[in-house]
PDB file of N, CA and C in Angstrom:
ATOM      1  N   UNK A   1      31.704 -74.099 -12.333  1.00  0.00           N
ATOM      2  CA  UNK A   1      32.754 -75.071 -12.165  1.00  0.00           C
ATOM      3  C   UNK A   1      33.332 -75.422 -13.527  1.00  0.00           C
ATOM      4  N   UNK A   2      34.837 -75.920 -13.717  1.00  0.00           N
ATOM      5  CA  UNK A   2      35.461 -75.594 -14.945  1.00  0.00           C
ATOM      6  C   UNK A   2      35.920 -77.667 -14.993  1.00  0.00           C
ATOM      7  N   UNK A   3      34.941 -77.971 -15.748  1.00  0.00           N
ATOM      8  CA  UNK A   3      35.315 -79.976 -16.035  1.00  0.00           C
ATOM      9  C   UNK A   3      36.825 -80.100 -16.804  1.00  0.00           C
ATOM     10  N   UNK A   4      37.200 -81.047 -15.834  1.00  0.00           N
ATOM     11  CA  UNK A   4      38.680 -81.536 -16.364  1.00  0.00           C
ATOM     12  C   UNK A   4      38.278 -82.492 -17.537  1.00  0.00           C
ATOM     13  N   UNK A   5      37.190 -83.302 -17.623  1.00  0.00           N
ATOM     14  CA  UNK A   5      37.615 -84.010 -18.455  1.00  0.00           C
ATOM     15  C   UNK A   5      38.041 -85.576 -17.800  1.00  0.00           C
ATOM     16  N   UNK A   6      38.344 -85.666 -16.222  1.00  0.00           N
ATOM     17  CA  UNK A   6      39.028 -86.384 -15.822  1.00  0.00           C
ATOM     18  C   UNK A   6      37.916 -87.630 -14.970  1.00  0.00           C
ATOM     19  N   UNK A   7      38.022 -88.935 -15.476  1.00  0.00           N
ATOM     20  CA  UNK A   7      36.869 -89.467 -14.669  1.00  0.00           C
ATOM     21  C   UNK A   7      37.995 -90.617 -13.798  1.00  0.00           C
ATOM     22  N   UNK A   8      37.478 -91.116 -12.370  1.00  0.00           N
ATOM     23  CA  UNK A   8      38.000 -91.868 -11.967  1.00  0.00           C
ATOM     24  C   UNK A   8      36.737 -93.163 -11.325  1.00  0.00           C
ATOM     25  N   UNK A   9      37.019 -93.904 -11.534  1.00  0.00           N
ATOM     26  CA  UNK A   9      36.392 -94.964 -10.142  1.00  0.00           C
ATOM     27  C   UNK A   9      36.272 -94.872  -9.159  1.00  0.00           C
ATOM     28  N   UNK A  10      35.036 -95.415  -8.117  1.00  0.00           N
ATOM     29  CA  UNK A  10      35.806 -95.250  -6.512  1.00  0.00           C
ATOM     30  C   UNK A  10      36.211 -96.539  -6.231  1.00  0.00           C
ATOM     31  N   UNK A  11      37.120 -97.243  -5.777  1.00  0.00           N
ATOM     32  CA  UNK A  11      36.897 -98.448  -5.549  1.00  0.00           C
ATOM     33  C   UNK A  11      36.274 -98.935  -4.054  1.00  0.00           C
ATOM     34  N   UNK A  12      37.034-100.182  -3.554  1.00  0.00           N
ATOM     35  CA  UNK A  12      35.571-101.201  -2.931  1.00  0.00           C
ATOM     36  C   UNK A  12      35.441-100.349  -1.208  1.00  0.00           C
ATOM     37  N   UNK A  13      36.737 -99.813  -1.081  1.00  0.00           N
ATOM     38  CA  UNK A  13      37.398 -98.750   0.643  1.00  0.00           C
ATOM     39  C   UNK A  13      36.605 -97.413  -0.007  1.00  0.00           C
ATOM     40  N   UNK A  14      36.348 -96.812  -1.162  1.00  0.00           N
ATOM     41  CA  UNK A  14      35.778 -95.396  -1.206  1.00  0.00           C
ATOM     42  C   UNK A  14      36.383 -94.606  -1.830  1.00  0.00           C
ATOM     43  N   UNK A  15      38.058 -95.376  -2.123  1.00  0.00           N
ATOM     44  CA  UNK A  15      38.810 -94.092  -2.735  1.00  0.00           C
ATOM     45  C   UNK A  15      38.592 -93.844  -3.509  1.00  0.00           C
ATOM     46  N   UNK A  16      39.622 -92.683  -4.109  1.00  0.00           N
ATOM     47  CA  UNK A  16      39.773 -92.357  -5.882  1.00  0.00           C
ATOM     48  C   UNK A  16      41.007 -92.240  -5.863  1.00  0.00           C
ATOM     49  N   UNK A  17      41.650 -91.925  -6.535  1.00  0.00           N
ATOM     50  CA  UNK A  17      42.868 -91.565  -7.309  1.00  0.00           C
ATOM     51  C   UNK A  17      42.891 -89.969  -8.325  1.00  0.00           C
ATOM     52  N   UNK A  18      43.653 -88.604  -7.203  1.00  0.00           N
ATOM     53  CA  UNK A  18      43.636 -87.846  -7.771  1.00  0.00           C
ATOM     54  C   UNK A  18      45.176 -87.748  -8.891  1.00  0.00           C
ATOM     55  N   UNK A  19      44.635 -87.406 -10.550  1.00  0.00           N
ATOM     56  CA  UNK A  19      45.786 -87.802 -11.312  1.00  0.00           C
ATOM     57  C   UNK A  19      46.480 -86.694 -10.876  1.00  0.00           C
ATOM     58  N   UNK A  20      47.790 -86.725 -11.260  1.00  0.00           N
ATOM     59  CA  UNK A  20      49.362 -85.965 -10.896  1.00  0.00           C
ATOM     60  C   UNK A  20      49.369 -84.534 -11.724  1.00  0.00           C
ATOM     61  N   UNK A  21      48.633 -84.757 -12.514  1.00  0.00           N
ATOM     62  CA  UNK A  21      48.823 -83.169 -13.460  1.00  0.00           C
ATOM     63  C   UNK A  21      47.724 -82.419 -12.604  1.00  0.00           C
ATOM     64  N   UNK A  22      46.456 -83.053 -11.678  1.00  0.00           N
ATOM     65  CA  UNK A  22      45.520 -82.087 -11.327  1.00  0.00           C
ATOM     66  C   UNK A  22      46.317 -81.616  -9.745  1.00  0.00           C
ATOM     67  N   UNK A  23      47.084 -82.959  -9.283  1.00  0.00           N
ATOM     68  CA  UNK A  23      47.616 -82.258  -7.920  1.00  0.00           C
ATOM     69  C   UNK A  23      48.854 -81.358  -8.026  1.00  0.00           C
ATOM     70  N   UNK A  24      49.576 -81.701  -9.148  1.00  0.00           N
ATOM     71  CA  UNK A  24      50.850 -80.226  -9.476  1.00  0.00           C
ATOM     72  C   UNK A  24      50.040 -79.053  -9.985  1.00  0.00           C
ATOM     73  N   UNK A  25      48.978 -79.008 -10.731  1.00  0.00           N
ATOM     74  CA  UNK A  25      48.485 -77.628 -11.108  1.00  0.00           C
ATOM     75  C   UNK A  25      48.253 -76.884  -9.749  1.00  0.00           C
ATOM     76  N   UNK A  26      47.481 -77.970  -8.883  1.00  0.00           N
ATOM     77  CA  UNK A  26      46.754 -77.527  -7.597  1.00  0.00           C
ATOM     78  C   UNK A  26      47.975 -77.041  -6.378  1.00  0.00           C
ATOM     79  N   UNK A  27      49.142 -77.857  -6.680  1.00  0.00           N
ATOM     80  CA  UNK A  27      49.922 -77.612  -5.368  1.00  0.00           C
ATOM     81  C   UNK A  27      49.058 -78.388  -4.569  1.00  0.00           C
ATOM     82  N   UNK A  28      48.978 -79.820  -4.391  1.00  0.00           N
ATOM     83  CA  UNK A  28      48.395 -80.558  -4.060  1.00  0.00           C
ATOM     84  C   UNK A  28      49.122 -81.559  -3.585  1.00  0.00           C
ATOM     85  N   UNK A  29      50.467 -81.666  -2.762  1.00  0.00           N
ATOM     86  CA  UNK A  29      51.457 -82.614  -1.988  1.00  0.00           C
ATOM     87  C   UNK A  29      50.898 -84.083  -1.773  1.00  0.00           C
ATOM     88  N   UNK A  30      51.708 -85.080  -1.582  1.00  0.00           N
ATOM     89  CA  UNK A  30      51.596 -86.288  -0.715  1.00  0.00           C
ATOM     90  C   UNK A  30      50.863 -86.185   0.523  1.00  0.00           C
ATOM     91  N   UNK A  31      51.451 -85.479   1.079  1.00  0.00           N
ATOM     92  CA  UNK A  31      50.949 -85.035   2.680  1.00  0.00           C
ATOM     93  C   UNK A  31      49.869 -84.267   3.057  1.00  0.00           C
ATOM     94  N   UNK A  32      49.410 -83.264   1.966  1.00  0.00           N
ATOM     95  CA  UNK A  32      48.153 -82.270   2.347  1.00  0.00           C
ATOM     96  C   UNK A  32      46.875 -83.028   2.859  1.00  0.00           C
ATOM     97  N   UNK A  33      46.190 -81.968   3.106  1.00  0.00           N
ATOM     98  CA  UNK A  33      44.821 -82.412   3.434  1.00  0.00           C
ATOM     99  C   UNK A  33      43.858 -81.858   2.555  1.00  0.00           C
ATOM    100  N   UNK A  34      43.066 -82.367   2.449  1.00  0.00           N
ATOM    101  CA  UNK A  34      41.799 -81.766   1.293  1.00  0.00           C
ATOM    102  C   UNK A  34      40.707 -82.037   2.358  1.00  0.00           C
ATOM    103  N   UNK A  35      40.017 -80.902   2.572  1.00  0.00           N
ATOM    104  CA  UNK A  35      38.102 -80.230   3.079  1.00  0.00           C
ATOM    105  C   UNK A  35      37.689 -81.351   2.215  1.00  0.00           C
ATOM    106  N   UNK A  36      36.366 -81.423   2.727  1.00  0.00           N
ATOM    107  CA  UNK A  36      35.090 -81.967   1.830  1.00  0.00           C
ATOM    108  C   UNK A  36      34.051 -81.571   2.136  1.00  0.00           C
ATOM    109  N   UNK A  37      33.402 -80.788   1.200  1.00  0.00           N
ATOM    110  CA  UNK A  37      32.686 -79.552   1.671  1.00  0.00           C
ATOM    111  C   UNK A  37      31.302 -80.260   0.336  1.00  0.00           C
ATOM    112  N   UNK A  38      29.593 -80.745   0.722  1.00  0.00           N
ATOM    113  CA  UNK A  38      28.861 -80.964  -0.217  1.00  0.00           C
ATOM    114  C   UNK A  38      28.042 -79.197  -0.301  1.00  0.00           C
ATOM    115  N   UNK A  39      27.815 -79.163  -1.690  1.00  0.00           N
ATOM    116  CA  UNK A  39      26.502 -78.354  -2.267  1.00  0.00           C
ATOM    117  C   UNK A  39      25.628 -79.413  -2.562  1.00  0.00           C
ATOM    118  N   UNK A  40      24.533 -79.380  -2.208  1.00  0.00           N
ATOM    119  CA  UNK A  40      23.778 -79.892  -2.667  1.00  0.00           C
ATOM    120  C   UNK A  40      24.043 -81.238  -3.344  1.00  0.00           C
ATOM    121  N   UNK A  41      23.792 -81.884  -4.382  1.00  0.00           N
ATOM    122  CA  UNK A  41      24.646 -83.009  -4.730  1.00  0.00           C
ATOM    123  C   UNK A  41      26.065 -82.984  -5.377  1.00  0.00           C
ATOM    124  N   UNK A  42      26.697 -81.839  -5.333  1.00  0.00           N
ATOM    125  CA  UNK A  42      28.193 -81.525  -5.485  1.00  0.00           C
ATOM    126  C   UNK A  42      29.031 -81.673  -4.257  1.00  0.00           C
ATOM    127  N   UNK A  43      30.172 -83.226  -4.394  1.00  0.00           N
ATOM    128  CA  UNK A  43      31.169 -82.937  -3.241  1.00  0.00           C
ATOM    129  C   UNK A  43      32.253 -82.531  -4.184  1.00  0.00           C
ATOM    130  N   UNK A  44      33.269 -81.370  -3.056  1.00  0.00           N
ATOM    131  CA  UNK A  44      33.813 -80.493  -3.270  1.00  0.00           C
ATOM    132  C   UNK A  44      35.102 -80.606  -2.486  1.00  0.00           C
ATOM    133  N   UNK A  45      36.295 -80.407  -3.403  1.00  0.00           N
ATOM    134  CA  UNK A  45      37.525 -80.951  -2.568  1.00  0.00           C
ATOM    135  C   UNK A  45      37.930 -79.926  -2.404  1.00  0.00           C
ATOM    136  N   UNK A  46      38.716 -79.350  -1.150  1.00  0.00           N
ATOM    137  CA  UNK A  46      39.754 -78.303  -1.038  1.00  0.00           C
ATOM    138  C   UNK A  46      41.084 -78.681  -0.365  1.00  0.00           C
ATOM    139  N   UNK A  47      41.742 -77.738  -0.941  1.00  0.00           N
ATOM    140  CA  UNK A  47      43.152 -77.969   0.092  1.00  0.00           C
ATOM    141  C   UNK A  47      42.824 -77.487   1.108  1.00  0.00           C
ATOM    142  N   UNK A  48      43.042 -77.445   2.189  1.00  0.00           N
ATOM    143  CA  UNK A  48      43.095 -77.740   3.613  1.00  0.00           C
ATOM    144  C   UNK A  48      44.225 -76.669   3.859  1.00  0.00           C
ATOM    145  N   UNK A  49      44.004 -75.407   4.450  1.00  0.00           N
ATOM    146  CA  UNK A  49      44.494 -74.208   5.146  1.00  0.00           C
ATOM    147  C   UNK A  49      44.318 -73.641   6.382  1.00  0.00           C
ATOM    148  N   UNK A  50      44.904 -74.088   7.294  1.00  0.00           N
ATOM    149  CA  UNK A  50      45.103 -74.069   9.218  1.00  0.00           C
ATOM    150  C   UNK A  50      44.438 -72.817   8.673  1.00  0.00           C
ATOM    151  N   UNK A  51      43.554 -71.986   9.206  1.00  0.00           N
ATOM    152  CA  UNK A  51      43.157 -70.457   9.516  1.00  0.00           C
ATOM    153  C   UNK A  51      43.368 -70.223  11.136  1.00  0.00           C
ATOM    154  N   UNK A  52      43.535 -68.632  11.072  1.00  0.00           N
ATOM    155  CA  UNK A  52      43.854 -67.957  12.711  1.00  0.00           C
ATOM    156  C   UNK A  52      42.592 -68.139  13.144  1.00  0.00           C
ATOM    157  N   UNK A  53      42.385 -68.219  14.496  1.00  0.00           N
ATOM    158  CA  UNK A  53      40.699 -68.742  14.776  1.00  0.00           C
ATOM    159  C   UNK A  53      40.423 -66.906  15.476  1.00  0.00           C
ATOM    160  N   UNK A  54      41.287 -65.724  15.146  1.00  0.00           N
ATOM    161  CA  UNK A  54      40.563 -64.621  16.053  1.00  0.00           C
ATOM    162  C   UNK A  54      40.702 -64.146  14.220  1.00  0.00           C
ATOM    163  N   UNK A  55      41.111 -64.123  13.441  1.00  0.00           N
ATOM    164  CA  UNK A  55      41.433 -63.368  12.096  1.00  0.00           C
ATOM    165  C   UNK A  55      40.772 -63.822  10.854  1.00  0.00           C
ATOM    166  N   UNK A  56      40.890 -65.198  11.141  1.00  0.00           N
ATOM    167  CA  UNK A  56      41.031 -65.947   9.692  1.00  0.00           C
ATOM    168  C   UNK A  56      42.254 -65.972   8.793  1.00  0.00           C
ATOM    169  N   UNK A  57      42.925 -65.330   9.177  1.00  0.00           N
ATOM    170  CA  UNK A  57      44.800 -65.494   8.287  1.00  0.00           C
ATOM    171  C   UNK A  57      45.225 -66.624   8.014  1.00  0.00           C
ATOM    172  N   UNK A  58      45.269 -67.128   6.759  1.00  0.00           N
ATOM    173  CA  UNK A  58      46.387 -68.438   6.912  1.00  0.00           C
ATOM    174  C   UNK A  58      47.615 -68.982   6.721  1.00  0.00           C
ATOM    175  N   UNK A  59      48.470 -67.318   6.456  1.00  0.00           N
ATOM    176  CA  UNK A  59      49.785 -67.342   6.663  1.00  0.00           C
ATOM    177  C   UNK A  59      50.435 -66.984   7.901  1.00  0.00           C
ATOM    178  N   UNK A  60      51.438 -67.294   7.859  1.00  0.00           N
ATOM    179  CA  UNK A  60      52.432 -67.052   9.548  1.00  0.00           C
ATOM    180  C   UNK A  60      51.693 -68.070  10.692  1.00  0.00           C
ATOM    181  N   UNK A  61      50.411 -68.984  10.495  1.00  0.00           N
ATOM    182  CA  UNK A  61      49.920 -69.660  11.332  1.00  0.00           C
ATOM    183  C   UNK A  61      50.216 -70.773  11.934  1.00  0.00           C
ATOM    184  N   UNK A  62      51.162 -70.665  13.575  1.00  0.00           N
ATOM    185  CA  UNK A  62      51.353 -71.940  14.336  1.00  0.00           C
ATOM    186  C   UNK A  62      49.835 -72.113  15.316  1.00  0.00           C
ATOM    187  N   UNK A  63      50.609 -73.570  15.736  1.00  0.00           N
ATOM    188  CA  UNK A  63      49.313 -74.307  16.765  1.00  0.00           C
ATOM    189  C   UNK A  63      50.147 -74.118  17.987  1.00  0.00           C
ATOM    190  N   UNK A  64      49.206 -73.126  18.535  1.00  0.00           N
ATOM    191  CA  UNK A  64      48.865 -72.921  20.225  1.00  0.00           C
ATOM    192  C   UNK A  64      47.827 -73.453  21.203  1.00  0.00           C
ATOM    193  N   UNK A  65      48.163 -74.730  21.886  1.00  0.00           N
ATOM    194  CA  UNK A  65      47.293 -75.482  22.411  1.00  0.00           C
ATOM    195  C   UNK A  65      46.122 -75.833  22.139  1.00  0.00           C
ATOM    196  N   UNK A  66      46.764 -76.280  20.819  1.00  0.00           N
ATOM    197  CA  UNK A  66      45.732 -76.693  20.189  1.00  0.00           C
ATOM    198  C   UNK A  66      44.780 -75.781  19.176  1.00  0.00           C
ATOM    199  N   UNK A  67      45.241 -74.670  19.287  1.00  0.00           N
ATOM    200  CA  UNK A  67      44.201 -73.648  18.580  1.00  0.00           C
ATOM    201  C   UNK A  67      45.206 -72.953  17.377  1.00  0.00           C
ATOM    202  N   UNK A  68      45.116 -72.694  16.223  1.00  0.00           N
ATOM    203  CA  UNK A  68      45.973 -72.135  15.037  1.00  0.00           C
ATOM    204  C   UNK A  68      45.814 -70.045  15.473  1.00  0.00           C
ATOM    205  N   UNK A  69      46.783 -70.071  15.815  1.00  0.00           N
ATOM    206  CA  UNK A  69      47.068 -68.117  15.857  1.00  0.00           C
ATOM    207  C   UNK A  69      47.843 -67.318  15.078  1.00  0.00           C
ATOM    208  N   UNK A  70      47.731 -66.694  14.392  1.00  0.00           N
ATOM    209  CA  UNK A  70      48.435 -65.948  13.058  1.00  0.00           C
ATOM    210  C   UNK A  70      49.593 -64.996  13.808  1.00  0.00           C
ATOM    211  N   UNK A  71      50.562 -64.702  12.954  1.00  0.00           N
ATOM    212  CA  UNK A  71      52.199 -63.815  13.686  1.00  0.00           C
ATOM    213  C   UNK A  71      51.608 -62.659  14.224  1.00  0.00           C
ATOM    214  N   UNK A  72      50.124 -62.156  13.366  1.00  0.00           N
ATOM    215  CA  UNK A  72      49.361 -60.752  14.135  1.00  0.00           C
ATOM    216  C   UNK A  72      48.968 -60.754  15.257  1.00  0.00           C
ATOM    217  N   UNK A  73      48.381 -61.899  15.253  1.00  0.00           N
ATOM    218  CA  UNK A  73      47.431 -62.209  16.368  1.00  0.00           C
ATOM    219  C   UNK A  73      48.146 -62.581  17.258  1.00  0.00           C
ATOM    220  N   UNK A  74      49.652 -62.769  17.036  1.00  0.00           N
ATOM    221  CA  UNK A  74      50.304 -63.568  18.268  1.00  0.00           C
ATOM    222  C   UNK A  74      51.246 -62.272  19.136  1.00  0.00           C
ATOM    223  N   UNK A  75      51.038 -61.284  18.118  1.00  0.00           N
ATOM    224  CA  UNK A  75      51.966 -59.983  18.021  1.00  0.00           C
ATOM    225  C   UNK A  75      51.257 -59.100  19.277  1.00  0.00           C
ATOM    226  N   UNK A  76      49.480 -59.730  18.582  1.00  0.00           N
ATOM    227  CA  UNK A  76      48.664 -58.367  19.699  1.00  0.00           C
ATOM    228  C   UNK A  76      48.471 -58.981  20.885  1.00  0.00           C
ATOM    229  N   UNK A  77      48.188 -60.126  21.250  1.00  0.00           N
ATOM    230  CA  UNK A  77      48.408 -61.158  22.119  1.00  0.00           C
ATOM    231  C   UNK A  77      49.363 -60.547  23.188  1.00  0.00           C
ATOM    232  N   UNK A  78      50.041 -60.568  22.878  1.00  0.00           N
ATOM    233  CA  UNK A  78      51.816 -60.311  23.318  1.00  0.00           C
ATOM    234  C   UNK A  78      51.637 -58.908  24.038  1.00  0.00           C
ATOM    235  N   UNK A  79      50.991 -58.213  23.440  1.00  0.00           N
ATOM    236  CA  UNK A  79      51.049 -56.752  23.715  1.00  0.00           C
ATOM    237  C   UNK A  79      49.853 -56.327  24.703  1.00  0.00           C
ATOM    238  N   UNK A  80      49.247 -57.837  25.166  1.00  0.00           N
ATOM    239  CA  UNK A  80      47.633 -57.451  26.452  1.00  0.00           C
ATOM    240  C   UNK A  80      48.310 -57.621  27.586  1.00  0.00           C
ATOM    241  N   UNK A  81      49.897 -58.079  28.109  1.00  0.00           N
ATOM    242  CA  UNK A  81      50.565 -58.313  28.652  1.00  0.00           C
ATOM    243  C   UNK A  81      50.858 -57.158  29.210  1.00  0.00           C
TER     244      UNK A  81
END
């Protein structure tokens, strides 16, 4: 793991405050979602990427009743018809 250097508080609700240079490096929006994934005593933030649930793809991916399906998967789908 590569240290920013960057320390924050949590305050009294749990938050933190991620600074603006780590969420523009990251591509890290207002709106995203970040995983929280522990190792051991390491919690671990990720951006948050819908995956295809037959592929794992996480481009071209809409929600189909509820379930995320990739343009492939929606392609071969199409074609059991």
């Amino acid at each position: 793991m590569k240290s920013t250097g960057i320390v924050r508080k949590i305050d009294s609700l749990g938050r933190i405050v991620l600074p603006i240079e780590l969420r523009r490096s990251l591509d890290v929006g207002d709106a995203d979602s970040l995983e929280i994934y522990v190792d051991g005593d390491t919690i671990v933030l990720k951006k948050y990427q819908p995956a295809c649930i037959f592929c794992g793809e996480a481009r071209d991916v809409v929600s189909f009743k509820g379930r995320n399906v990739c343009k492939a998967c929606r392609a071969a789908l199409a074609g059991m018809e």
